[in-house]
C-alpha atoms as a PDB file:
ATOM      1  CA  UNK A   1       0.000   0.000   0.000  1.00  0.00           C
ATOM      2  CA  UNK A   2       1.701   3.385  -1.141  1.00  0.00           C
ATOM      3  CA  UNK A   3       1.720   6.298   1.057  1.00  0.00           C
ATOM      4  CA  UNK A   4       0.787   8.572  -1.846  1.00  0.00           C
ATOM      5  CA  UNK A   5      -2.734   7.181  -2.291  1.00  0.00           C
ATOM      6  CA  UNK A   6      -5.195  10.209  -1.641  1.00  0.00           C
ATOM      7  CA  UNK A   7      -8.565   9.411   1.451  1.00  0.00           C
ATOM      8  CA  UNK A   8     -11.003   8.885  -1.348  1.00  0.00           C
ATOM      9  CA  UNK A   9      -8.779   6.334  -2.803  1.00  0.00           C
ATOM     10  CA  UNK A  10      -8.630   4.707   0.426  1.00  0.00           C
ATOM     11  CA  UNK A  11     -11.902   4.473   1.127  1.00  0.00           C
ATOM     12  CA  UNK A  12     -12.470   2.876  -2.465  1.00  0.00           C
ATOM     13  CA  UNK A  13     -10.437   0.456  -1.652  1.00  0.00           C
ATOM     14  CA  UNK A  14     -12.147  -0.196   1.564  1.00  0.00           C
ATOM     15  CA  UNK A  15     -15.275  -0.560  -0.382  1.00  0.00           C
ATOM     16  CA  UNK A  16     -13.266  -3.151  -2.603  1.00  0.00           C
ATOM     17  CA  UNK A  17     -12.063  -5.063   0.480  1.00  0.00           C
ATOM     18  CA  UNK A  18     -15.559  -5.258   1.467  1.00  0.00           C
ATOM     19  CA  UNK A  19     -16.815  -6.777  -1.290  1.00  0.00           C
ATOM     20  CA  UNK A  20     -13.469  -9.378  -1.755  1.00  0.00           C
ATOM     21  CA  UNK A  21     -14.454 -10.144   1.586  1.00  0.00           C
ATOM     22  CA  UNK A  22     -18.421 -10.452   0.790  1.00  0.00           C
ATOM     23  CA  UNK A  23     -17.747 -12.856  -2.017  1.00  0.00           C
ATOM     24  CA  UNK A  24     -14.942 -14.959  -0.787  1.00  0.00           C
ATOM     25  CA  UNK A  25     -16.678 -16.122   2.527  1.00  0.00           C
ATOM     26  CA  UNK A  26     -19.892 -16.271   0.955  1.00  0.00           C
ATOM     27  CA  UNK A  27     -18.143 -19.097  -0.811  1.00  0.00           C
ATOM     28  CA  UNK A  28     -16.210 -20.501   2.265  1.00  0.00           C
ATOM     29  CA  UNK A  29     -19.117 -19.918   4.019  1.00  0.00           C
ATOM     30  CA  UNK A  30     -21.716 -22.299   1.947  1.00  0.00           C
ATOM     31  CA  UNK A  31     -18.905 -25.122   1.156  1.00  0.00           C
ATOM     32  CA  UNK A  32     -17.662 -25.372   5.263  1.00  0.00           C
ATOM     33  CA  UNK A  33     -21.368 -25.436   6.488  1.00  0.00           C
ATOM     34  CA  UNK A  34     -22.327 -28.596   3.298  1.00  0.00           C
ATOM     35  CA  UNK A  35     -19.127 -30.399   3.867  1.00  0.00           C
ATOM     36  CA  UNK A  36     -19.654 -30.267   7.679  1.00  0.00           C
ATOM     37  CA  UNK A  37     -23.295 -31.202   7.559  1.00  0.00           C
ATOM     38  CA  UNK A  38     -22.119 -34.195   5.019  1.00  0.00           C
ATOM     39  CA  UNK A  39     -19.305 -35.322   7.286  1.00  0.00           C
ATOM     40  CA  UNK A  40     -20.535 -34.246  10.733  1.00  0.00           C
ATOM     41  CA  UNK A  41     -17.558 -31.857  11.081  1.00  0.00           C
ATOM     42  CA  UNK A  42     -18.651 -29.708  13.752  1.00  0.00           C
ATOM     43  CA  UNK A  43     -15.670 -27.019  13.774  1.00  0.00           C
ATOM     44  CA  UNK A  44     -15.592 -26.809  10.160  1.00  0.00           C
ATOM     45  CA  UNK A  45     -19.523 -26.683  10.213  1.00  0.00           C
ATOM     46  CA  UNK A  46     -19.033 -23.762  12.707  1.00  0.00           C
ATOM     47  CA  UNK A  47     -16.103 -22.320  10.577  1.00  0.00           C
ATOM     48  CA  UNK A  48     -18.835 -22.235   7.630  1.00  0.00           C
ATOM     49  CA  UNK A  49     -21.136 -20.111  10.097  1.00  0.00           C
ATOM     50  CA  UNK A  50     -18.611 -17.978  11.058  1.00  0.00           C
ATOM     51  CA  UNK A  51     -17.344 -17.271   7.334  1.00  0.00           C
ATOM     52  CA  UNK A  52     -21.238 -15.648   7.223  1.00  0.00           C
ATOM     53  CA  UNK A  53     -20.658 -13.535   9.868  1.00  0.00           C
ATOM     54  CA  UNK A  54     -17.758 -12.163   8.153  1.00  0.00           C
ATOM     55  CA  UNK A  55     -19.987 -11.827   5.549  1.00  0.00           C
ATOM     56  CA  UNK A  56     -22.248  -9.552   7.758  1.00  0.00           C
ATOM     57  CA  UNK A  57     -19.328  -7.905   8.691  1.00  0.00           C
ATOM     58  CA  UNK A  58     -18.316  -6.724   5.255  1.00  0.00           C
ATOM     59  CA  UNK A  59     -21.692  -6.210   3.882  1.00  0.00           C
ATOM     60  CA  UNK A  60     -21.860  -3.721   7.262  1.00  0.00           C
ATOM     61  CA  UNK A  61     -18.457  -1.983   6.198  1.00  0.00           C
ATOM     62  CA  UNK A  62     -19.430  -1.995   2.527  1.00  0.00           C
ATOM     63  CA  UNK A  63     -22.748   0.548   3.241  1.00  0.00           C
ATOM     64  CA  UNK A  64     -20.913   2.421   6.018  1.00  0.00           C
ATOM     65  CA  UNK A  65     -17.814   3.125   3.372  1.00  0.00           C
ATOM     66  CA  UNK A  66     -21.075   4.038   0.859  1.00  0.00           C
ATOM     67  CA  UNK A  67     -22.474   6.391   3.188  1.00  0.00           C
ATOM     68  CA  UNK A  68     -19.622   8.191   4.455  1.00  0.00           C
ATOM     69  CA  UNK A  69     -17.723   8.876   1.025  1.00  0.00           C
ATOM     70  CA  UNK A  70     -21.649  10.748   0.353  1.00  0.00           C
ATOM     71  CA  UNK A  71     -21.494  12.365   3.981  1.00  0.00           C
ATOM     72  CA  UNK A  72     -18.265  12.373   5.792  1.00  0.00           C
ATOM     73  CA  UNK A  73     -20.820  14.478   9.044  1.00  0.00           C
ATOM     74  CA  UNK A  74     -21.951  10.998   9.423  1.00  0.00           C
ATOM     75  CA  UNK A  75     -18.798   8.729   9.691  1.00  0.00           C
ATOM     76  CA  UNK A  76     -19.333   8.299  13.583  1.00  0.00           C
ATOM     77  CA  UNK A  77     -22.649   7.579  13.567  1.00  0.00           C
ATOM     78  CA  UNK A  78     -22.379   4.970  10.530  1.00  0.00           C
ATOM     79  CA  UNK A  79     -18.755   3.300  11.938  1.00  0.00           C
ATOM     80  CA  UNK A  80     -21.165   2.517  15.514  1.00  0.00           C
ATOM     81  CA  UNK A  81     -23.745   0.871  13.482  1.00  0.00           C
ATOM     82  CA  UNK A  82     -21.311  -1.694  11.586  1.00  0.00           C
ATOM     83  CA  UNK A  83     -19.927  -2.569  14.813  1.00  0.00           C
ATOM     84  CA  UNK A  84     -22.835  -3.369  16.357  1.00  0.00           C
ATOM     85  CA  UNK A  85     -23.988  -5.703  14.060  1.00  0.00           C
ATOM     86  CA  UNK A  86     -21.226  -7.195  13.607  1.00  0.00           C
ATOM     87  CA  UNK A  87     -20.233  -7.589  17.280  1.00  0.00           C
ATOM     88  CA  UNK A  88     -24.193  -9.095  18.011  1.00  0.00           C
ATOM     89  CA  UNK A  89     -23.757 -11.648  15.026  1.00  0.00           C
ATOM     90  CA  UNK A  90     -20.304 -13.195  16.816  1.00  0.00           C
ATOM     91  CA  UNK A  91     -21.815 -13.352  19.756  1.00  0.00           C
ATOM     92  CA  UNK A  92     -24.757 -15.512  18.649  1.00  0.00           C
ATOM     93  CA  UNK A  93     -22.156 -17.531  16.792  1.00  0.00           C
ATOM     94  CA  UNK A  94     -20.388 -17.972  19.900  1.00  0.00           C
ATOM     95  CA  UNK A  95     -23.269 -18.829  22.174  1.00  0.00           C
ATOM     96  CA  UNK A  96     -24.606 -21.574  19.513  1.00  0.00           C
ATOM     97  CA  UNK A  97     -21.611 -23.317  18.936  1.00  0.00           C
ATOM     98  CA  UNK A  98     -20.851 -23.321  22.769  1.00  0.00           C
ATOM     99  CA  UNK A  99     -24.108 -25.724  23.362  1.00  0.00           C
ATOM    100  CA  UNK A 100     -23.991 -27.660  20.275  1.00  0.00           C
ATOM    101  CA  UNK A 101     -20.495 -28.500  21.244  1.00  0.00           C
ATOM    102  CA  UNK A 102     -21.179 -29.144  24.664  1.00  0.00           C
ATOM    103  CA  UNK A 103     -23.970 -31.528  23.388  1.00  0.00           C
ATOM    104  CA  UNK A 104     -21.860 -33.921  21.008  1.00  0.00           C
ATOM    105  CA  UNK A 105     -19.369 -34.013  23.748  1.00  0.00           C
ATOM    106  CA  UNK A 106     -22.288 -35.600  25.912  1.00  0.00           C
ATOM    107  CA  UNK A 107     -23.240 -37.713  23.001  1.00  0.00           C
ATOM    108  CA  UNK A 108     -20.710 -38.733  21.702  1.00  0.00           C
ATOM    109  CA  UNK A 109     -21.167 -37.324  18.556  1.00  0.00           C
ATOM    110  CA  UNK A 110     -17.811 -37.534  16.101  1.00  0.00           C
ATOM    111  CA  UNK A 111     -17.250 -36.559  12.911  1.00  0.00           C
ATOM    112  CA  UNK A 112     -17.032 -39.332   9.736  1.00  0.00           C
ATOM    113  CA  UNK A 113     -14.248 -37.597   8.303  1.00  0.00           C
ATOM    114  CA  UNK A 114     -11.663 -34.253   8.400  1.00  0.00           C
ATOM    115  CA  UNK A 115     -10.728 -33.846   5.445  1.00  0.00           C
ATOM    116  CA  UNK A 116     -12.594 -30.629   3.997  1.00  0.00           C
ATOM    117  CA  UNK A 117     -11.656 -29.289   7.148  1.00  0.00           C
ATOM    118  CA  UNK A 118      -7.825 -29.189   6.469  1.00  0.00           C
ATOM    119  CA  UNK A 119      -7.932 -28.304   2.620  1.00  0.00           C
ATOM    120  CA  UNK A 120     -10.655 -25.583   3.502  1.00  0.00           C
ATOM    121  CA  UNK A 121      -8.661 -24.406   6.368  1.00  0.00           C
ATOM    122  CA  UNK A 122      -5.083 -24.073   4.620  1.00  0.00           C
ATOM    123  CA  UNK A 123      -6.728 -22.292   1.707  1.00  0.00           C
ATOM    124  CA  UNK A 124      -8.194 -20.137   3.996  1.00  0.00           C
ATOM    125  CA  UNK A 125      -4.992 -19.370   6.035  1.00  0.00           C
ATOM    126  CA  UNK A 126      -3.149 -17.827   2.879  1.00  0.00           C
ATOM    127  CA  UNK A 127      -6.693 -15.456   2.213  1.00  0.00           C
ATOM    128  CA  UNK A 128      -7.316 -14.252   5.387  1.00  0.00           C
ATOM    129  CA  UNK A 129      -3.739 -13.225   6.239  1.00  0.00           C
ATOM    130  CA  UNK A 130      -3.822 -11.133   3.340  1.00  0.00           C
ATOM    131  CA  UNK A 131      -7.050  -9.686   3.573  1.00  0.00           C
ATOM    132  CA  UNK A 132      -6.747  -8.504   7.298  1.00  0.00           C
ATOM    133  CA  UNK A 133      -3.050  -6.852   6.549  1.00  0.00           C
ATOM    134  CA  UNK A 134      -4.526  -4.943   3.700  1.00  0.00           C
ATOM    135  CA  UNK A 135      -7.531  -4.209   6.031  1.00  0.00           C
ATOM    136  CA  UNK A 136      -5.491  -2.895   9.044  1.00  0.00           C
ATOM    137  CA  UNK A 137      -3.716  -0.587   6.398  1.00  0.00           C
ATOM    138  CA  UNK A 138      -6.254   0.886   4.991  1.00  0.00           C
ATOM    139  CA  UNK A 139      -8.187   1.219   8.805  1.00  0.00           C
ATOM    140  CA  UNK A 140      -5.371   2.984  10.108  1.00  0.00           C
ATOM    141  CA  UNK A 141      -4.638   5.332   6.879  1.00  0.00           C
ATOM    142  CA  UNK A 142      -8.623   6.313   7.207  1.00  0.00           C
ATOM    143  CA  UNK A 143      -8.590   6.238  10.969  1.00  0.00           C
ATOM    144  CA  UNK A 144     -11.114   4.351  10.766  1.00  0.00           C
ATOM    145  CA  UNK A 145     -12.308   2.200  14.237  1.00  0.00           C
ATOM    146  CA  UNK A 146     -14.951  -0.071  12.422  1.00  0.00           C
ATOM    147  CA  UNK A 147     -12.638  -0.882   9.126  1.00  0.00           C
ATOM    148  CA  UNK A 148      -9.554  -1.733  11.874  1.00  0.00           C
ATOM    149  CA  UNK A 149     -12.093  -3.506  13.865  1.00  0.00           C
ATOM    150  CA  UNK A 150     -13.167  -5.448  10.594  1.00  0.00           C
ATOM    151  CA  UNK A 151      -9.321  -6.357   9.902  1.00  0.00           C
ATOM    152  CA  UNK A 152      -8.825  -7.683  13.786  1.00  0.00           C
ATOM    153  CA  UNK A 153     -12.328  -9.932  12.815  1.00  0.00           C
ATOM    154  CA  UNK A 154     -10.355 -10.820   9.595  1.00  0.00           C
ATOM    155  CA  UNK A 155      -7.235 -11.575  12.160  1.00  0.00           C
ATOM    156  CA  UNK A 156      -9.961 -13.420  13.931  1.00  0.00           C
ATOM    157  CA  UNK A 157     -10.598 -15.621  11.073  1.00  0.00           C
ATOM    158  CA  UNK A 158      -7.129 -16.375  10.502  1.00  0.00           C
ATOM    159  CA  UNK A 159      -6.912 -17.790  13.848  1.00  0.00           C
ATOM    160  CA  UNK A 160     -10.445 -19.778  13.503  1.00  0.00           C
ATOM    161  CA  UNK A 161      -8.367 -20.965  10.393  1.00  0.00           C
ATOM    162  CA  UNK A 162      -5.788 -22.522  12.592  1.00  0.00           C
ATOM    163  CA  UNK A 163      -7.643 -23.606  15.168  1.00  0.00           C
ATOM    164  CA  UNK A 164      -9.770 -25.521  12.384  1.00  0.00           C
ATOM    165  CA  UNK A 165      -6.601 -27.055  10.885  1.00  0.00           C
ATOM    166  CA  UNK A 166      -5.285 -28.128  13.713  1.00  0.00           C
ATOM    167  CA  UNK A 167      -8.277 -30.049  14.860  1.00  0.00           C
ATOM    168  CA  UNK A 168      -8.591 -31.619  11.414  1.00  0.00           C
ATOM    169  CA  UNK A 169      -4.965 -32.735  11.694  1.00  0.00           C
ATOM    170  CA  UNK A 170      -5.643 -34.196  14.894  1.00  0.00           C
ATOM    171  CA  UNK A 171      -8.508 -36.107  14.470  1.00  0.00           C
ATOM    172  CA  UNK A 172      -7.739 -37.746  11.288  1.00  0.00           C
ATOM    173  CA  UNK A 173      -4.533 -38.692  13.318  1.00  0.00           C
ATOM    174  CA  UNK A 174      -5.920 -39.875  16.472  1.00  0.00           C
ATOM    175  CA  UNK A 175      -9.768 -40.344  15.605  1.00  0.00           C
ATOM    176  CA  UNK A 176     -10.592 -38.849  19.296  1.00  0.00           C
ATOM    177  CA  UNK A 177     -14.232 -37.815  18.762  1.00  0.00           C
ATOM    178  CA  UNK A 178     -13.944 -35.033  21.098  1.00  0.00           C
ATOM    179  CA  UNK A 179     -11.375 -33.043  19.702  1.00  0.00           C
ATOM    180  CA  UNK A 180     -13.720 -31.594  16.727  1.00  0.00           C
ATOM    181  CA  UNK A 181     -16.169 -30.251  19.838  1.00  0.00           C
ATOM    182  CA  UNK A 182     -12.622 -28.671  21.338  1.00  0.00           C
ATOM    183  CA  UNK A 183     -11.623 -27.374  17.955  1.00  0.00           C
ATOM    184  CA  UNK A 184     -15.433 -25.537  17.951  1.00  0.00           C
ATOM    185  CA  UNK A 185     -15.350 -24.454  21.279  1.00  0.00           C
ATOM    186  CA  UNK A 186     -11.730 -22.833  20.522  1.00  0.00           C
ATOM    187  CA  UNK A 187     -13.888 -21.048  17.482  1.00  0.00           C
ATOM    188  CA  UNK A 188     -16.271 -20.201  20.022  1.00  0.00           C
ATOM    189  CA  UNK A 189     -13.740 -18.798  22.358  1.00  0.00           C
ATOM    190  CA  UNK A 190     -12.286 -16.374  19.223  1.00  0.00           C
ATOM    191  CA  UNK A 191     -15.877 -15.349  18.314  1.00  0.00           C
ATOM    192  CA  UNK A 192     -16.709 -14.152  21.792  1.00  0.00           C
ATOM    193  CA  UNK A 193     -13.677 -12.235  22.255  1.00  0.00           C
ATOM    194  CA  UNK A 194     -14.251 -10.699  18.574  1.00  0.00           C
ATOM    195  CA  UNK A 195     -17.768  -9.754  18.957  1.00  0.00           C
ATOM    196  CA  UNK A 196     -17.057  -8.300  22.707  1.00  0.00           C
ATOM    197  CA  UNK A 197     -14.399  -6.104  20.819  1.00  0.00           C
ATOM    198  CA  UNK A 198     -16.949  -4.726  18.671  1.00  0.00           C
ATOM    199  CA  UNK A 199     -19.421  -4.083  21.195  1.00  0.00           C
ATOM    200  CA  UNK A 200     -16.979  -1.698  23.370  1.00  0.00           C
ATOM    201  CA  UNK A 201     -15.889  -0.031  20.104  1.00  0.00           C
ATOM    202  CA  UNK A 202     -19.266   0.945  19.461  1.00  0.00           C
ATOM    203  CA  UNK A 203     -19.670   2.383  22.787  1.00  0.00           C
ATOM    204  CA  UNK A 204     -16.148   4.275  22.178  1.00  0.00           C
ATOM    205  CA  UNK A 205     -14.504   2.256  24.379  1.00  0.00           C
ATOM    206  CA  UNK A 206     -11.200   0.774  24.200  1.00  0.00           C
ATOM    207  CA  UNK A 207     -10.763  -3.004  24.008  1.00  0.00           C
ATOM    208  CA  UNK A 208      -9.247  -4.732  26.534  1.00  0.00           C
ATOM    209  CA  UNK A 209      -6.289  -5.932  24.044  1.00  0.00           C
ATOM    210  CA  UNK A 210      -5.359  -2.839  23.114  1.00  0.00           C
ATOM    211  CA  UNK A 211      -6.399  -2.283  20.049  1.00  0.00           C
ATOM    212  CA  UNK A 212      -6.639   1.418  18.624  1.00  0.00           C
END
């Protein structure tokens, strides 16, 4: 990202991130949540569900972009609506994946196979990583709390990525039932903390972590 790029500029390429990020985990999204339904993947089926909350996430930062290149006097106002949303959608993510979890633990429940989960995952490692550095960039350039707050869910991602991966890897190794409920509970975990972030931002509150 140049330094000489002028704000409008930057906030048309916000707009494009938006929509890179619209399409791409609309597609994640739909393949994670069929391929865990088929297999009984819970983490990846959770990954899926999470990919649409990105989705709701970018759709959120693609109007609020729209509406503030048309009326900068509203940029506060529009940046506390996107987070809201956003922050409400992970934590209904969270909370459902917590008891479904919870519940094939109980049961028993285990997965038939892994496999989507790690190609899905790795594919999704290499995206994400690029989409929240380009994100952060452009946040901080625009000074911009919901678009860096969009880039640390992107961050998010990219650590729902490993998580997922790294339950896929075990199981197929091991075939411990269990560890597909961990690997969603550690999604769970990441959504909480992601959708809590958003919720103090749109108070104007700093998160805990730091994050400016």
């Amino acid at each position: 990202m140049g330094n000489g790029l002028k704000q409008d500029q930057y906030w048309r390429l916000a707009a494009i991130l938006a929509v890179i990020t619209i399409v791409y985990n609309l597609a994640e999204g739909l393949i994670s949540v069929i391929m865990g339904i088929s297999d009984e993947t819970l983490s990846l089926f959770g990954f899926g569900v999470d990919s649409f909350v990105e989705v709701i996430s970018g759709v959120g930062i693609w109007r609020m972009v729209r509406r503030i290149r048309k009326n900068m006097d509203q940029k506060e106002s529009n940046e506390r609506t996107a987070l809201r949303i956003t922050g409400g959608a992970f934590l209904a993510l969270a909370a459902g994946l917590v008891i479904t979890a919870i519940y094939n633990i109980i049961a028993g429940n285990k997965p038939e196979s892994t496999f989507w989960g790690i190609v899905i995952s790795s594919i999704s490692i290499l995206t994400m990583w690029f989409l929240m550095k380009a994100k952060l960039t452009v946040g901080k350039r625009l000074k911009s709390d919901a678009i860096i707050a969009d880039g640390h869910c992107t961050r998010t991602c990219l650590y729902l990525s490993i998580v997922l991966l790294t339950a896929s890897v075990l199981y197929e190794v091991f075939k411990i039932g269990y560890i597909d409920s961990i690997g969603a509970l550690g999604i769970a975990y990441y959504s909480l903390m992601e959708g809590l972030e958003a919720i103090e931002k749109s108070k104007g509150k700093v998160c805990k972590c730091g994050c400016k």
